[in-house]
Protein backbone atom coordinates (compact mmCIF):
# COMPACT_ATOMS: atom_id res chain seq x y z
CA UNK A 1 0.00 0.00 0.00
CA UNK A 2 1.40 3.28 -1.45
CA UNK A 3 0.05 6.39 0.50
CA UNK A 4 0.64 9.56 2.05
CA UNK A 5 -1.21 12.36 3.40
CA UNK A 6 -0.24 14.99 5.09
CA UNK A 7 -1.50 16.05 8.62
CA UNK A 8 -3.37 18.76 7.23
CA UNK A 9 -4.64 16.20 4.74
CA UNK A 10 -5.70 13.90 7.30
CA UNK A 11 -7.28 16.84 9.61
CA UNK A 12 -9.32 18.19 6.28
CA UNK A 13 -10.60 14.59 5.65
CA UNK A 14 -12.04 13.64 9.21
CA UNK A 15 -12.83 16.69 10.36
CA UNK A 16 -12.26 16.64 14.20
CA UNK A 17 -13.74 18.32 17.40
CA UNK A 18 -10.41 18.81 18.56
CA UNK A 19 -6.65 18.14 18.39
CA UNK A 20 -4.30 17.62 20.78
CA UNK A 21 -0.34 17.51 19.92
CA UNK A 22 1.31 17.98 16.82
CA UNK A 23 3.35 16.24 14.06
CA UNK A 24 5.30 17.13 10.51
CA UNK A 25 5.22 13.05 9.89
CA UNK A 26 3.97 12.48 6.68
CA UNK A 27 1.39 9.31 7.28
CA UNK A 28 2.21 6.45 4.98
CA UNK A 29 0.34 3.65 6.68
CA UNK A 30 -2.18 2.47 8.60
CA UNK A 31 -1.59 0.28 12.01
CA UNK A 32 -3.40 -1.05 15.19
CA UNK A 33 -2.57 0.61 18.55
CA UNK A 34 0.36 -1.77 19.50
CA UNK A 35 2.09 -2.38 16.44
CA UNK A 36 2.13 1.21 14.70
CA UNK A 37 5.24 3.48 14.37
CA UNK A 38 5.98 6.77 13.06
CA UNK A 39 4.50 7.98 9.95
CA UNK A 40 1.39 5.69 10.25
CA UNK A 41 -1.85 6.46 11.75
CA UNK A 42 -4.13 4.57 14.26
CA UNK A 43 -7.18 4.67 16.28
CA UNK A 44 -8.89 3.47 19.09
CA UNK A 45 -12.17 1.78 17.82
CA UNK A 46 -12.58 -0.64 20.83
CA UNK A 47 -12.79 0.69 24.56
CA UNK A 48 -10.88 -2.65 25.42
CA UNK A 49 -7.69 -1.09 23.99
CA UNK A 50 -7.69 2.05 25.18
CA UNK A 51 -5.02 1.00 27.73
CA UNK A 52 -2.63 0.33 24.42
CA UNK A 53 -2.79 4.36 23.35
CA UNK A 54 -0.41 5.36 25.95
CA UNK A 55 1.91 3.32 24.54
CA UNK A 56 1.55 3.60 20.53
CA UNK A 57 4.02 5.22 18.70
CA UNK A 58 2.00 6.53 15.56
CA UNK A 59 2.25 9.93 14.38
CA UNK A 60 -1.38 10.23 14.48
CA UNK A 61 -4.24 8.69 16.52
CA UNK A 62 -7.98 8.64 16.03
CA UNK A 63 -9.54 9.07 19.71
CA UNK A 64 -13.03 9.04 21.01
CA UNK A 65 -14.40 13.11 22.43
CA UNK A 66 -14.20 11.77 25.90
CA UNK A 67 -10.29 10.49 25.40
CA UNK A 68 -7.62 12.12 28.26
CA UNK A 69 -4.43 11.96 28.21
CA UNK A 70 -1.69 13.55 26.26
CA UNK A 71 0.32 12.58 23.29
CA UNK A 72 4.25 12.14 23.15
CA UNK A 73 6.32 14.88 21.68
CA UNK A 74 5.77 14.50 17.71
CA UNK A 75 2.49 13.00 18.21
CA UNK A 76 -0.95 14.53 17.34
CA UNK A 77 -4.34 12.97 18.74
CA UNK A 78 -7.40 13.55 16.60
CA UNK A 79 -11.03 13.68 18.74
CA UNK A 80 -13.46 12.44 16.63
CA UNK A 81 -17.06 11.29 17.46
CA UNK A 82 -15.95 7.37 16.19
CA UNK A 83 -12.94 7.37 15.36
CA UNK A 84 -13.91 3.72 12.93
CA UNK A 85 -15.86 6.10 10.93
CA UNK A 86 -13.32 8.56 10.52
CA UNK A 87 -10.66 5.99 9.75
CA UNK A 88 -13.09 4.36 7.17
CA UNK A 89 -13.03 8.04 4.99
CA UNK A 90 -9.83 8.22 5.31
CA UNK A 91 -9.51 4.51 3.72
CA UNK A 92 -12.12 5.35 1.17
CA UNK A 93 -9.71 8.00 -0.35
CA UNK A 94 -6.98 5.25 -0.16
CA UNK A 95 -9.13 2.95 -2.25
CA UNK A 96 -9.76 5.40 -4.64
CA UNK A 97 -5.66 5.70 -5.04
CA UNK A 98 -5.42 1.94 -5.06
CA UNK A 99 -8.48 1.25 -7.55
CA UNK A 100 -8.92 4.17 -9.76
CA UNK A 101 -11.54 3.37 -12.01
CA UNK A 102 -10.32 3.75 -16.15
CA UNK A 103 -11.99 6.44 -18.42
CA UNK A 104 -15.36 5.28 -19.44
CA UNK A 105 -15.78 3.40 -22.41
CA UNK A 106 -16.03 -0.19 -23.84
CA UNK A 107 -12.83 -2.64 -23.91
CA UNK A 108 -12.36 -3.85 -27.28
CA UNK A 109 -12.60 -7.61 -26.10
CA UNK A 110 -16.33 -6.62 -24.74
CA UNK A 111 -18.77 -8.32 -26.42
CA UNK A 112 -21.88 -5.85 -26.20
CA UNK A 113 -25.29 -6.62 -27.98
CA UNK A 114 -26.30 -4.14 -30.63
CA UNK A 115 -29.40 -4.11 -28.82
CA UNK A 116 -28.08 -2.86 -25.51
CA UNK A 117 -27.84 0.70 -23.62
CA UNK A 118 -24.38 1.41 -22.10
CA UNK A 119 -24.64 4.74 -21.08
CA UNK A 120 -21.07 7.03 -22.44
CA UNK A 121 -19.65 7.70 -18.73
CA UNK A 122 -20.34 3.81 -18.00
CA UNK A 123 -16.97 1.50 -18.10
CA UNK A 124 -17.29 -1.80 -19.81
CA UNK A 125 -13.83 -3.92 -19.07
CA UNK A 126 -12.26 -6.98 -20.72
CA UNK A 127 -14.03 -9.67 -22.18
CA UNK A 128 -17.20 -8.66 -20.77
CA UNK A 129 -20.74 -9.84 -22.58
CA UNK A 130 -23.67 -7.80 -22.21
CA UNK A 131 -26.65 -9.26 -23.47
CA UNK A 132 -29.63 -8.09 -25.62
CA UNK A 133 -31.60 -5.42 -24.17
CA UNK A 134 -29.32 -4.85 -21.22
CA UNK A 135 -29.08 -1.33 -19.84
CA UNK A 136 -25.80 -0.08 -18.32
CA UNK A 137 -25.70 3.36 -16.17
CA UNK A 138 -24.28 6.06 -16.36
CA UNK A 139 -20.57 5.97 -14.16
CA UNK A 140 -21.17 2.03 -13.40
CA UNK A 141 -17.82 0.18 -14.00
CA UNK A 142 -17.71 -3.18 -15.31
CA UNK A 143 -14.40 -5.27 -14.57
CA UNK A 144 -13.20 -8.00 -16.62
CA UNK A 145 -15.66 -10.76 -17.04
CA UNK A 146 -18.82 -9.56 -16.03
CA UNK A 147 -22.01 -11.34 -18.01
CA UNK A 148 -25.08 -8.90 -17.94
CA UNK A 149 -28.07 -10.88 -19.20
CA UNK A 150 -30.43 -10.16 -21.52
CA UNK A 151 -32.92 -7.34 -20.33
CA UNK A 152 -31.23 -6.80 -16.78
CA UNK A 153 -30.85 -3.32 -16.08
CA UNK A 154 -27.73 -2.09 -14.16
CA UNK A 155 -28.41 1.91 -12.20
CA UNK A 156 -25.84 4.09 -12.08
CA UNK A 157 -22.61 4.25 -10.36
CA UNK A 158 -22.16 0.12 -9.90
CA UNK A 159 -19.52 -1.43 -9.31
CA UNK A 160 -19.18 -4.67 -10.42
CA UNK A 161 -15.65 -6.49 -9.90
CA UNK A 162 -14.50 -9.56 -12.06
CA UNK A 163 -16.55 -12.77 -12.57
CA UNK A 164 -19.75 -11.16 -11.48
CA UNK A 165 -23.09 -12.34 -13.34
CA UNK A 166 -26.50 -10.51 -13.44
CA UNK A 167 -28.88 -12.76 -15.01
CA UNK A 168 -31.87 -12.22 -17.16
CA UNK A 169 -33.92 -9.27 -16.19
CA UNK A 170 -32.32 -8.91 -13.13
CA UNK A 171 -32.64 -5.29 -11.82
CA UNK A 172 -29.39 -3.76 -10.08
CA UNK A 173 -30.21 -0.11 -8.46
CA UNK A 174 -27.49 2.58 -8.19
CA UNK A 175 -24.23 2.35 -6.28
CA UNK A 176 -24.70 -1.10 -6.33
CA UNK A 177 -21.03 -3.39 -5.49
CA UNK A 178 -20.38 -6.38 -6.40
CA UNK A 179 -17.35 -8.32 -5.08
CA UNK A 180 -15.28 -11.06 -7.39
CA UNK A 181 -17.76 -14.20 -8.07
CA UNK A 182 -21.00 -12.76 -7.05
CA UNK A 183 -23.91 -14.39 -8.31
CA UNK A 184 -27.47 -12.35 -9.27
CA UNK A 185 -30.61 -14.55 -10.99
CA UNK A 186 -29.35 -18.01 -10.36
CA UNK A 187 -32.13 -20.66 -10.62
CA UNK A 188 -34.26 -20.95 -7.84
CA UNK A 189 -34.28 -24.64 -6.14
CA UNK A 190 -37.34 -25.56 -6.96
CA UNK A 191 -38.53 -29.62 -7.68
CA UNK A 192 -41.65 -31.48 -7.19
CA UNK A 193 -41.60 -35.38 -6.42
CA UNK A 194 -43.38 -36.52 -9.29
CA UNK A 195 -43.58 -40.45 -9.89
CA UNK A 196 -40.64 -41.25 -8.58
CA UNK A 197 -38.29 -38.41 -10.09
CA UNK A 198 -37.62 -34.94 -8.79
CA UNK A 199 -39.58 -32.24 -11.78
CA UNK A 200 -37.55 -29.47 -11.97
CA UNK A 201 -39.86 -25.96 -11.24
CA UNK A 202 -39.08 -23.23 -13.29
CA UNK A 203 -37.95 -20.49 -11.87
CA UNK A 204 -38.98 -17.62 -14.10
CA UNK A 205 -38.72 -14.40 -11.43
CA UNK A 206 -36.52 -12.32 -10.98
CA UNK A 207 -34.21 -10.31 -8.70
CA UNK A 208 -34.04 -6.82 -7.40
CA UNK A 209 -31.37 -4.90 -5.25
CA UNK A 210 -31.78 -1.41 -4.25
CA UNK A 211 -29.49 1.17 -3.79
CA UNK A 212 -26.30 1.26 -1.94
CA UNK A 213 -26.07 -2.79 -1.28
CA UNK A 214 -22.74 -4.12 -1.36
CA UNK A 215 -22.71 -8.13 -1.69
CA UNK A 216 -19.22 -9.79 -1.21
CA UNK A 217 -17.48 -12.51 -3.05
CA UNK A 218 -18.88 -15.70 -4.28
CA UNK A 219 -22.28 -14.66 -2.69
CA UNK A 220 -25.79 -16.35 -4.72
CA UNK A 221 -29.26 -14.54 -4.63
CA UNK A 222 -31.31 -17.09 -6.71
CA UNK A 223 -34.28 -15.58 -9.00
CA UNK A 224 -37.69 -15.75 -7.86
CA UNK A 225 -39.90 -18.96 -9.02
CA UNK A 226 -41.93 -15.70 -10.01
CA UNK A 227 -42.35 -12.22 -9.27
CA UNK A 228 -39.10 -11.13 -7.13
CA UNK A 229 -36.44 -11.97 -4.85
CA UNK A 230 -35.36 -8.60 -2.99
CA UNK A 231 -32.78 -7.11 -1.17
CA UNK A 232 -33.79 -3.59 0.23
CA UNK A 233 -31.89 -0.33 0.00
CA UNK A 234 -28.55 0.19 2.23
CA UNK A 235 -28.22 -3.88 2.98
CA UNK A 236 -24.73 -5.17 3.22
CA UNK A 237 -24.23 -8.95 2.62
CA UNK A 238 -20.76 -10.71 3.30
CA UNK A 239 -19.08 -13.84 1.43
CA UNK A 240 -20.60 -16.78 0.81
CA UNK A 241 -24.15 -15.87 1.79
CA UNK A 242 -26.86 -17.88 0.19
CA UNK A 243 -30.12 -15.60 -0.63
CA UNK A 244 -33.08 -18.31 -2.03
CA UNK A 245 -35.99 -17.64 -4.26
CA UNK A 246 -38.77 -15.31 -3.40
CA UNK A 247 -36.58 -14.10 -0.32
CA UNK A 248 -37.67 -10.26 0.74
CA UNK A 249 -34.53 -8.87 2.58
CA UNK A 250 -35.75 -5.27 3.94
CA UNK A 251 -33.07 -1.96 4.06
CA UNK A 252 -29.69 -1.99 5.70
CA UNK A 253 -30.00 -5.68 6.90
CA UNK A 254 -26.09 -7.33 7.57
CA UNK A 255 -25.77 -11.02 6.64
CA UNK A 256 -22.37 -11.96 7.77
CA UNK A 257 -20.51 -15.25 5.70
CA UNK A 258 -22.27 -18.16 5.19
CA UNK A 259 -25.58 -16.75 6.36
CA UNK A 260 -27.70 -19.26 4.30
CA UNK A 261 -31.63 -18.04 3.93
CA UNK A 262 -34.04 -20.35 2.72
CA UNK A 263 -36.99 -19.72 -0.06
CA UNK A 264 -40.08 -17.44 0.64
CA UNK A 265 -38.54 -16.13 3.87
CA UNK A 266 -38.74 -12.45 4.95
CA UNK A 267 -36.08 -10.31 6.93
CA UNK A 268 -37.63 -6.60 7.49
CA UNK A 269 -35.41 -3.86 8.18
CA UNK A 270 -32.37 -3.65 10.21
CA UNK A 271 -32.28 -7.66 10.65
CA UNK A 272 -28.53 -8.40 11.70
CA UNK A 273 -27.70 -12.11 10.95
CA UNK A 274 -24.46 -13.54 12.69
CA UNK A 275 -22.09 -15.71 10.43
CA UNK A 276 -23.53 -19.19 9.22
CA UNK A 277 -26.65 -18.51 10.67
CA UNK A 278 -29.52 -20.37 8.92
CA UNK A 279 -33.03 -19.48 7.97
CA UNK A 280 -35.70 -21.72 7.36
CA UNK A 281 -38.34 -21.22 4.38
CA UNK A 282 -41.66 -19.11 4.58
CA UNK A 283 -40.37 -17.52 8.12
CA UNK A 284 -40.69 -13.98 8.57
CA UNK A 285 -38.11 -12.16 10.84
CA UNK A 286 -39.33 -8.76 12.21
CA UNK A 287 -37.43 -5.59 12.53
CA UNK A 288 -34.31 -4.86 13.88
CA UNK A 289 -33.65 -9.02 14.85
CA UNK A 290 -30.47 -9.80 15.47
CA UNK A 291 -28.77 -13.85 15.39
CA UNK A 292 -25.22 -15.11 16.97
CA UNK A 293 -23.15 -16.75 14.44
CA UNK A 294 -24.32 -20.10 13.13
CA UNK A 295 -28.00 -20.09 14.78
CA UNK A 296 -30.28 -22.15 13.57
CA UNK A 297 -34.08 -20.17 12.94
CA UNK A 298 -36.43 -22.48 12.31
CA UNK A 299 -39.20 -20.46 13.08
CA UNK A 300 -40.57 -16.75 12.70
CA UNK A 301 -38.99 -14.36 15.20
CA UNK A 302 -40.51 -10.92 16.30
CA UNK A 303 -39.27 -7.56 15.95
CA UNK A 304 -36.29 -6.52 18.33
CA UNK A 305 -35.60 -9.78 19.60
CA UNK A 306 -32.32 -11.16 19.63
CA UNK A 307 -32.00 -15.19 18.98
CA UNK A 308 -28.97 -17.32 19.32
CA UNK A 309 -28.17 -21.21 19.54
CA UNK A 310 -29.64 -24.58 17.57
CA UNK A 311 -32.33 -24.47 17.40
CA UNK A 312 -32.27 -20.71 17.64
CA UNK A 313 -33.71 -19.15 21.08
CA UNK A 314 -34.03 -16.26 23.04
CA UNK A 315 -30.48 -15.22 23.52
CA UNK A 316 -30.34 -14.56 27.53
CA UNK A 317 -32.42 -18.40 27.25
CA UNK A 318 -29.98 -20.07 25.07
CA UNK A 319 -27.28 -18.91 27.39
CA UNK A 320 -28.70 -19.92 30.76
CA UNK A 321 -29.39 -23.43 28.76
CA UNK A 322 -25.91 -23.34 27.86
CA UNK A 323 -24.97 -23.39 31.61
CA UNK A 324 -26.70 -26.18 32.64
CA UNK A 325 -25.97 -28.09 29.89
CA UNK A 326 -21.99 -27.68 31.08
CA UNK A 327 -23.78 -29.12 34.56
CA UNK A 328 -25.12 -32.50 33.25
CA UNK A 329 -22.60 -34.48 33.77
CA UNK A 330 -22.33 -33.39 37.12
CA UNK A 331 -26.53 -34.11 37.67
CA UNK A 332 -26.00 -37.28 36.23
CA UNK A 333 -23.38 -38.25 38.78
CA UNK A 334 -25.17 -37.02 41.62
CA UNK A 335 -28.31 -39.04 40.78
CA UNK A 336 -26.21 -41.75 40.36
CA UNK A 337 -24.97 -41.22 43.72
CA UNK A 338 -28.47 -40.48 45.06
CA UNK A 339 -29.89 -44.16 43.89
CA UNK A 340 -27.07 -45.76 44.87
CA UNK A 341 -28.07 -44.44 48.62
CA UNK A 342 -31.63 -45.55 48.19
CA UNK A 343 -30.82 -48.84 46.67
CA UNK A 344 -28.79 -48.93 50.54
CA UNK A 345 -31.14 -47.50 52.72
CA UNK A 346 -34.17 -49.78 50.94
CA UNK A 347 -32.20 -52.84 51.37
């Protein structure tokens, strides 16, 4: 990584409610609290390492308002109201260095339907196909090796990195991104037991994402056996998340990796689902839920509720469950015990 901003640089980008300190370092790096040196920047966004800031040797620290203490000579503290957030801008302008996007226009090796829109401030990279009918925004950037079916319809501003596919008719807001492998209007799986031998369903939906989503890599939201598989405005999906047919997924929901959700299920807005977790079909899960990491949901869960374990239950449940399953062996012995004594005092 190849950076460097200046302290004035830095100040301009996070904008803080006060500085303490001072420093000429130009920053060329990022690092965490106890490994940073000079000429990188770091930040405290965790209370547990607060005790480490005393000790860092950065040039520049992100700190919380409520922060005291002093830097060391050459050092300059930044109070910011989260310092994550402020770090994160200052990253975005770092990506922007790192992954400049190329003048608009279509790579010769792009194989683009005469029948197709791509807007002139759109990028089209190598080797890319876009289908008949297809519509490509204005600003959207296509890496190498992105298929846009026939009649899908990509908003403005996208980003979609190499090997992505947006199948037929599949609808793709604006600011849409699309990490490596990322799958959009896969088949639905869909069979009927008919005399012996699974008939395939077709699936002949489609599927919609709204604005601002960002799905990661190798990620699969299958097209709807009709009407629409959705994912709502603002949602941010990690790798390897499985999305099913006909699933609604409301605005600015999180599905960590591996979050698998099965067909016809609903998540309304805000849901936060913890890595691996599963979701059973035709289950609706009401605002603002929240799951630990690989919990099982077999069932519809209300709004505000927060569910953990296999099968998933309330989480303060699950945990007190948790506890006395750790005691079993000990209850078992003691009834052991206990029988033996009767068995004694009976004979």
């Amino acid at each position: 990584m190849q950076v460097s901003f200046t302290p004035a640089e830095i100040i301009a980008l996070v904008q803080p409610s006060q500085t303490r300190g001072a420093t000429e370092a130009t920053i060329r790096g990022i690092g965490a609290l106890s490994t940073a040196g000079a000429g990188e920047i770091s930040f405290l966004g965790n209370a547990k390492y607060r005790a480490e800031v005393g000790a860092c040797r950065a040039s520049i620290i992100l700190l919380p308002p409520d922060f005291e203490g002093e830097p060391q000579p050459g050092q300059l503290y930044l109070l910011v109201e989260q310092p994550s957030v402020a770090l994160a801008r200052i990253c975005a302008r770092i990506e922007q260095q790192l992954w400049p996007r190329p003048a608009p226009g279509i790579h010769p090796t792009a194989v683009i339907d005469a029948s197709a829109t791509v807007d002139p401030a759109a990028t089209v990279g190598p080797l890319c196909i876009v289908e008949a009918g297809a519509i490509i925004g204005a600003g959207s950037h296509l890496q190498a090796q992105v298929f846009v079916g026939r009649n899908a319809r990509v908003g403005a501003n996208c980003w979609l990195m190499p090997s992505v596919v947006v199948g037929t008719e599949c609808i793709l807001a604006d600011r849409v991104r699309l990490h490596p492998g990322v799958v959009v209007g896969s088949d639905g799986f869909g069979y009927e037991f008919v005399q012996g031998r699974h008939e395939k369903v077709p699936q002949v939906g489609i599927v919609e994402i709204g604005d601002d989503v960002e799905i990661g890599a190798n990620s699969t939201l299958d097209r709807a056996r009709f009407s629409r598989t959705v994912v709502g405005e603002g949602t941010k999906i990690d790798n390897l998340v499985q999305v099913a047919h006909n699933v609604i997924i409301g605005r600015h929901c999180i599905l960590c990796a591996q979050v698998g959700i099965s067909g016809s299920t609903t998540l309304e807005d805000y849901v936060v689902l913890g890595g691996q977790a599963g979701v059973a079909g035709h289950l609706t899960l009401g605002r603002g839920v929240k799951s630990g990491g690989a919990a099982a949901i077999t069932s519809s869960v209300a709004a505000g509720t927060f569910v953990n374990g296999a099968p998933a239950r309330a989480y303060m449940l699950e945990r007190r469950l948790q506890v006395l399953f750790g005691r079993l062996p000990e209850l078992f012995k003691r009834v052991a015990e206990l029988e033996a004594q009767i068995k004694l005092s009976s004979a």
